[in-house]
Protein backbone atom coordinates (compact mmCIF):
# COMPACT_ATOMS: atom_id res chain seq x y z
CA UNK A 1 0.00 0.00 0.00
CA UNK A 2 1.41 3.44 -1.30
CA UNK A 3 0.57 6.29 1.07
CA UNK A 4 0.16 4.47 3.91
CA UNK A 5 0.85 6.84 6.79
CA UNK A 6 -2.43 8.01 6.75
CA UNK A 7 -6.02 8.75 5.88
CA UNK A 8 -7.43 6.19 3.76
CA UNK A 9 -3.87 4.64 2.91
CA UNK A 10 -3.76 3.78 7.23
CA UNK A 11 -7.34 2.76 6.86
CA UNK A 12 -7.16 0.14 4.41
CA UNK A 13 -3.71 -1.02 6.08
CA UNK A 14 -5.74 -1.63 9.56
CA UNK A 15 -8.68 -2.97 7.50
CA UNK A 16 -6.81 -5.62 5.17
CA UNK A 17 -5.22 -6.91 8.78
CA UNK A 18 -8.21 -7.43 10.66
CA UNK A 19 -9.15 -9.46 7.70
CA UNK A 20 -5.61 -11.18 8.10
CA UNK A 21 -3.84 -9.99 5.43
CA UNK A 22 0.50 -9.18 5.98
CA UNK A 23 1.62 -5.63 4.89
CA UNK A 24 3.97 -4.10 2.62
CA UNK A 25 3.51 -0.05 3.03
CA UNK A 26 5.32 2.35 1.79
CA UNK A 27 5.20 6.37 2.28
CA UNK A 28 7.48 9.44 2.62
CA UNK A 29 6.48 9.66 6.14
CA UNK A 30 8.27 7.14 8.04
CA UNK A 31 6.78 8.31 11.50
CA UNK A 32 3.16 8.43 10.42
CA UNK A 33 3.72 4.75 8.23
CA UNK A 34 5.26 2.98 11.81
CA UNK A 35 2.56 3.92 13.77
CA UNK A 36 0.12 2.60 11.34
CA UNK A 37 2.39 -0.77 11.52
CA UNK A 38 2.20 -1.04 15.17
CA UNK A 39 -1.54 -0.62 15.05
CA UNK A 40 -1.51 -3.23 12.32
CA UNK A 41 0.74 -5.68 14.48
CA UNK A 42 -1.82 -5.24 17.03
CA UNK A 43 -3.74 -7.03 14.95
CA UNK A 44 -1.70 -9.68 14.32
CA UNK A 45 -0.28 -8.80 10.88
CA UNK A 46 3.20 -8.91 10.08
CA UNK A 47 4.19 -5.68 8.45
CA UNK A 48 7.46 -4.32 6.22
CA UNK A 49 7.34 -0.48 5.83
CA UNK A 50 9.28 1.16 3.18
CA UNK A 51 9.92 5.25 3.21
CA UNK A 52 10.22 5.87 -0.84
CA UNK A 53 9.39 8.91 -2.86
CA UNK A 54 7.16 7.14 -5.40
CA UNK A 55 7.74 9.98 -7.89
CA UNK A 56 11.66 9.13 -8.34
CA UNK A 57 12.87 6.18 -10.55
CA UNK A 58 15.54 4.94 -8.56
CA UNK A 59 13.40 5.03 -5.39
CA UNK A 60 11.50 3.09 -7.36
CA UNK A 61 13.50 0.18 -8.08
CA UNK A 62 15.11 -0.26 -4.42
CA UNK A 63 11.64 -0.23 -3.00
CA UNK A 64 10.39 -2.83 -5.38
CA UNK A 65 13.88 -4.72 -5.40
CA UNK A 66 13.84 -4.30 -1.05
CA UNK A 67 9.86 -6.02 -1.10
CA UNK A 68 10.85 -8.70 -3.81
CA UNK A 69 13.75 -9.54 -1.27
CA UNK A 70 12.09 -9.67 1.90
CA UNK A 71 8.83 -10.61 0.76
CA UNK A 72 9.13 -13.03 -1.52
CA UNK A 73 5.99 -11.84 -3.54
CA UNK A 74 3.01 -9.26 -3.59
CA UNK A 75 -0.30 -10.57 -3.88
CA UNK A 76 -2.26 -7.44 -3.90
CA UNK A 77 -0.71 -3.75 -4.70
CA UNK A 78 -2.40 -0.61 -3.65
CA UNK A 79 -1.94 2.39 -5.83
CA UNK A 80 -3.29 4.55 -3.15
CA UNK A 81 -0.23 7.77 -2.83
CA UNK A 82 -1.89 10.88 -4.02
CA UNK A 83 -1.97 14.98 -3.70
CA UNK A 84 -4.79 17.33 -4.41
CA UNK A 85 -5.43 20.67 -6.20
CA UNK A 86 -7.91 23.83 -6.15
CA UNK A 87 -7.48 26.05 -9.18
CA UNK A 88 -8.66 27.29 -12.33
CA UNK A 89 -6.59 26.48 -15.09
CA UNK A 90 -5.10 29.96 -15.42
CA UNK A 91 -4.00 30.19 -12.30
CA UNK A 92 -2.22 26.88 -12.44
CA UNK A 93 1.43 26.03 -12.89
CA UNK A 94 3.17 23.70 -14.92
CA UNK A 95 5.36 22.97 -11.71
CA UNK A 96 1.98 22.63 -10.34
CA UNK A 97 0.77 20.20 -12.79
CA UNK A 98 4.03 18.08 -13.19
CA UNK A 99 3.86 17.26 -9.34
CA UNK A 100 0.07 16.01 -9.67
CA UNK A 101 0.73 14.23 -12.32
CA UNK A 102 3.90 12.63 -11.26
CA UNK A 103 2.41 11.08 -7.64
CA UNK A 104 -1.66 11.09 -9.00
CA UNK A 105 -0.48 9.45 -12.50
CA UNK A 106 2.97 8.44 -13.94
CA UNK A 107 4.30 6.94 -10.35
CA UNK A 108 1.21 4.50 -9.82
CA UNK A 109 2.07 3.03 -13.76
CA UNK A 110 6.13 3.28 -13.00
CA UNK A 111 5.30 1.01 -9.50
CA UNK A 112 2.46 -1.38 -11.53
CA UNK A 113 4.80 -1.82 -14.13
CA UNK A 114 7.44 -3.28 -12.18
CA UNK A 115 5.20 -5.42 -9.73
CA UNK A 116 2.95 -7.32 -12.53
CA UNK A 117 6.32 -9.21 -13.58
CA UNK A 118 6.18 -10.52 -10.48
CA UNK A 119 2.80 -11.28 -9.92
CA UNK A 120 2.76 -12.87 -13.36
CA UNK A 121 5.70 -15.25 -11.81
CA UNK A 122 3.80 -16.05 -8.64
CA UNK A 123 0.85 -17.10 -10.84
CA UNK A 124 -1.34 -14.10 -10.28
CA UNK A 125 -2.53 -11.03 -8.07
CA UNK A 126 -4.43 -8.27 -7.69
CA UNK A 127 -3.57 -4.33 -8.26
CA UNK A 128 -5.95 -1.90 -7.00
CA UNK A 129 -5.94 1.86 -8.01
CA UNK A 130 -7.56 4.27 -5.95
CA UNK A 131 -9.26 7.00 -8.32
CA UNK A 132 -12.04 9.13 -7.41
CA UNK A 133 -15.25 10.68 -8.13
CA UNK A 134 -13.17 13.12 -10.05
CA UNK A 135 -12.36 9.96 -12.51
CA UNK A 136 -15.98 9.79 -13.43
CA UNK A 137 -17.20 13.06 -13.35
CA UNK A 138 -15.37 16.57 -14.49
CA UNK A 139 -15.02 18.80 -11.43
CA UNK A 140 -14.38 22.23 -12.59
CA UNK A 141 -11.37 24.03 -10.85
CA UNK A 142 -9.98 21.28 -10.23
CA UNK A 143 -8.59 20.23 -13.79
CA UNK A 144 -4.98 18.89 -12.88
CA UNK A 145 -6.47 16.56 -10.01
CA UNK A 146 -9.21 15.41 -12.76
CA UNK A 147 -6.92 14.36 -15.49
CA UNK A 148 -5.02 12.35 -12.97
CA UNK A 149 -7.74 10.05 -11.77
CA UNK A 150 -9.57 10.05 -15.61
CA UNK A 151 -6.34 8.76 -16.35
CA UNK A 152 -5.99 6.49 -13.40
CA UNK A 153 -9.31 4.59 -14.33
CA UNK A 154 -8.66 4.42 -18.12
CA UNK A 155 -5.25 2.69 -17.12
CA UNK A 156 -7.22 0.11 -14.87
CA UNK A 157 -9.79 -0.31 -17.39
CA UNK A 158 -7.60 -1.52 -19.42
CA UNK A 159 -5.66 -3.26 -17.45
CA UNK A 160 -7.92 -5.26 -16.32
CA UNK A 161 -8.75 -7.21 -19.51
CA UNK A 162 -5.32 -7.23 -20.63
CA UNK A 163 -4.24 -8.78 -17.67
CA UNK A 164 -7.06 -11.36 -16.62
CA UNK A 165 -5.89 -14.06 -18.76
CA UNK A 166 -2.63 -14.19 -16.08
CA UNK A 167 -5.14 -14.19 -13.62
CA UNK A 168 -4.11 -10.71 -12.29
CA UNK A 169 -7.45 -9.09 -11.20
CA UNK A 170 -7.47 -5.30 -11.31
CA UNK A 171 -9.84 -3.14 -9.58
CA UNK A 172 -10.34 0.88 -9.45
CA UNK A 173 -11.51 2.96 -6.34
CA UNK A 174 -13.54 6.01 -7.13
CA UNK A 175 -14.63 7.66 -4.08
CA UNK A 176 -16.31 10.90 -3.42
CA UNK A 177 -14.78 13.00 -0.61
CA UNK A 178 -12.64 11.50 2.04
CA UNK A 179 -12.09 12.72 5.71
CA UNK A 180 -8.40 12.50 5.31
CA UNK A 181 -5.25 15.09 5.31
CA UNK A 182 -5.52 15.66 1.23
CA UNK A 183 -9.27 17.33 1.81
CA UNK A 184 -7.54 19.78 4.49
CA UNK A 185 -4.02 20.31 3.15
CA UNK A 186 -4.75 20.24 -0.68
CA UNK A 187 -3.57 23.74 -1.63
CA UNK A 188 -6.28 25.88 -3.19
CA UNK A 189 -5.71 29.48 -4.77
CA UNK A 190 -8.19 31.89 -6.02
CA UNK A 191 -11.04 30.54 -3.98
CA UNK A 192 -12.73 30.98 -0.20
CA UNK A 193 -11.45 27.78 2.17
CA UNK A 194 -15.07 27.27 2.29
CA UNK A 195 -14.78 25.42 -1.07
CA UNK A 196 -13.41 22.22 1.01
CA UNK A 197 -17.04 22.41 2.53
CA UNK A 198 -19.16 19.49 0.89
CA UNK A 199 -22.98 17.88 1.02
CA UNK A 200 -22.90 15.14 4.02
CA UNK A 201 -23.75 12.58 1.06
CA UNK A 202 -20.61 12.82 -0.55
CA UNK A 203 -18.26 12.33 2.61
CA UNK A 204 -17.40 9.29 4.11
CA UNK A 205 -14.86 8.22 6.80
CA UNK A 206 -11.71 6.51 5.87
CA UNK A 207 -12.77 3.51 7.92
CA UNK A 208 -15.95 3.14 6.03
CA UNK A 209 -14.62 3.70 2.33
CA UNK A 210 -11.83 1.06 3.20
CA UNK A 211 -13.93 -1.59 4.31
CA UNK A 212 -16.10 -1.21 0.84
CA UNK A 213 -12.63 -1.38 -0.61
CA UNK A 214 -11.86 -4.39 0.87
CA UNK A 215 -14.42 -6.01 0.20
CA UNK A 216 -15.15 -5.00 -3.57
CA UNK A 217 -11.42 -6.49 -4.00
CA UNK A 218 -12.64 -9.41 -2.54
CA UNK A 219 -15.72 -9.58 -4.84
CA UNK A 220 -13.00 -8.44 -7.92
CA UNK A 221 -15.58 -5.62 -8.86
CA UNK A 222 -14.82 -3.31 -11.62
CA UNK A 223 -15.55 -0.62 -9.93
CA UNK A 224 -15.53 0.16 -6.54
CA UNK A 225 -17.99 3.27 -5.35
CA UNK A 226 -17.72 3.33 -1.66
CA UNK A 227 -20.50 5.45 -0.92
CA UNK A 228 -24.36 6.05 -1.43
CA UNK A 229 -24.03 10.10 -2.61
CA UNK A 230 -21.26 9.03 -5.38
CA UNK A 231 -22.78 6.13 -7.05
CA UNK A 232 -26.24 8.69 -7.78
CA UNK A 233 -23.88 11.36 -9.12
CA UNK A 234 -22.80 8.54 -11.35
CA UNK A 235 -25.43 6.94 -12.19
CA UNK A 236 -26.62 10.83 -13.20
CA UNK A 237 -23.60 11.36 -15.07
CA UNK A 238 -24.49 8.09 -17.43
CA UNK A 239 -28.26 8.59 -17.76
CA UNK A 240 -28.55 12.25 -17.34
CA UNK A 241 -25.61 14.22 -17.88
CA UNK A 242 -26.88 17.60 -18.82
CA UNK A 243 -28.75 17.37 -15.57
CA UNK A 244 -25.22 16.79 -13.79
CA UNK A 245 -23.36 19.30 -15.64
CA UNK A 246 -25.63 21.83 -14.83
CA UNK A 247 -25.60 20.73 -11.13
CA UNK A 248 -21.99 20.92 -11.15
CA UNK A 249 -21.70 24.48 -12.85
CA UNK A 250 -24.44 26.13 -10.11
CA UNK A 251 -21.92 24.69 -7.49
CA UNK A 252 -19.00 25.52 -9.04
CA UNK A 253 -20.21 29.23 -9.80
CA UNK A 254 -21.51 29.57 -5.92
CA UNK A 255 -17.96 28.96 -4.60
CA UNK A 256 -17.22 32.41 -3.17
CA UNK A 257 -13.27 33.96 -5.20
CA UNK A 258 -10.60 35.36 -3.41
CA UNK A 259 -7.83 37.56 -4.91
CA UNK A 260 -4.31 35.19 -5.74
CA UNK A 261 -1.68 36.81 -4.07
């Protein structure tokens, strides 16, 4: 599990050990990451942590070199590392929108494309990439973040049928808005902090969303939609989507500006 220091990266660590699973996590934050192992040893899993930037090459290859040595094998990888964004396009940078990219994007294909060798060797697995709403459904002002999880769930959908015949399942994660870090730290510019404010229906804890998670791996769904409030906006956005695009553009238009300084 990338990103697993915290939020819903922590979550999913505790959840997949109650359910008896051993851990492999990896995350920047090596504090944050062995406190979630403790709690996870609690629970009687065995855990490796890894600290690794996930957006450097070399990092990498030691990280998945260091697992394939003291592991042995990975049966299930999360793609779970991410940052977020608030901006209009204008007021974006491209150092802005090479750092999304490069955690939200290009590292979760680097790190898949170096464990499915494996998993092809140890006669299957499972790789799970955590997306969001914002992979089904545009959210203005919040274009970098969107292209990074559209991308992130055309890359599993395609995965997944090119890799079934090895019996590698492949699953994708698109939740609305988590209680975790990246809804409170995500950098926004041009707009009131009030913006991070959302309907009830479209929040969930990081407890709940990972035990749907969990559990839709178990059930090797296509898609996961751990919540009640995202799976209508969806189901909207197939069968009515003018009626969700003009939903989204009274929102987005309410959302009080504030002058970039």
């Amino acid at each position: 599990i990338t990103g697993a220091a915290g939020g819903l990266g922590s979550a999913m660590a505790l959840e997949f050990a109650s359910k008896g699973a051993n851990l492999i996590l990896a995350d920047v934050n090596e504090t944050g990451m062995k406190e979630v192992a403790a709690r996870a040893g609690e629970k009687g899993s065995s855990v490796l942590c890894f600290v690794a930037d996930i957006t450097r090459e070399d990092e990498l290859d030691s990280l998945v070199q260091g697992v394939m040595k003291k592991a042995g094998r990975v049966d299930v990888l999360v793609n779970n590392a991410g940052v977020g964004m608030v901006s209009e396009l204008m007021h974006t940078t491209w150092e802005e929108w090479n750092k999304i990219l490069s955690v939200n994007l290009i590292a979760p294909i680097q790190l898949t494309r170096r464990m499915v060798p494996h998993m092809l060797s140890a006669g299957g697995g499972c790789v799970v990439n955590i997306a969001s709403m914002a992979g089904l459904v545009g959210i203005a002002g919040m274009a970098p973040y969107t292209v990074t999880k559209f991308g992130l769930v055309g890359f599993s959908e395609s995965l997944r049928i090119e890799l079934a015949r090895y019996r590698i399942q492949v699953n994708v994660v698109c939740p609305g808005i988590v209680e975790t870090p990246i809804l409170y730290n995500s950098p926004i510019k041009g707009f009131d902090d009030g913006i991070r404010k959302a309907p009830g229906i479209m929040v969930a804890s990081p407890q709940k969303v990972a035990r749907n998670i969990v559990e839709g791996v178990r059930r090797n769904k296509r898609l996961i939609i751990p919540a009640r409030g995202p799976r209508f906006v969806y189901f909207l956005k197939k069968h009515f989507p003018r009626t969700v695009e003009f939903l989204l553009k009274k929102a987005y238009l309410s959302f009080k500006r504030v002058p970039i300084s």
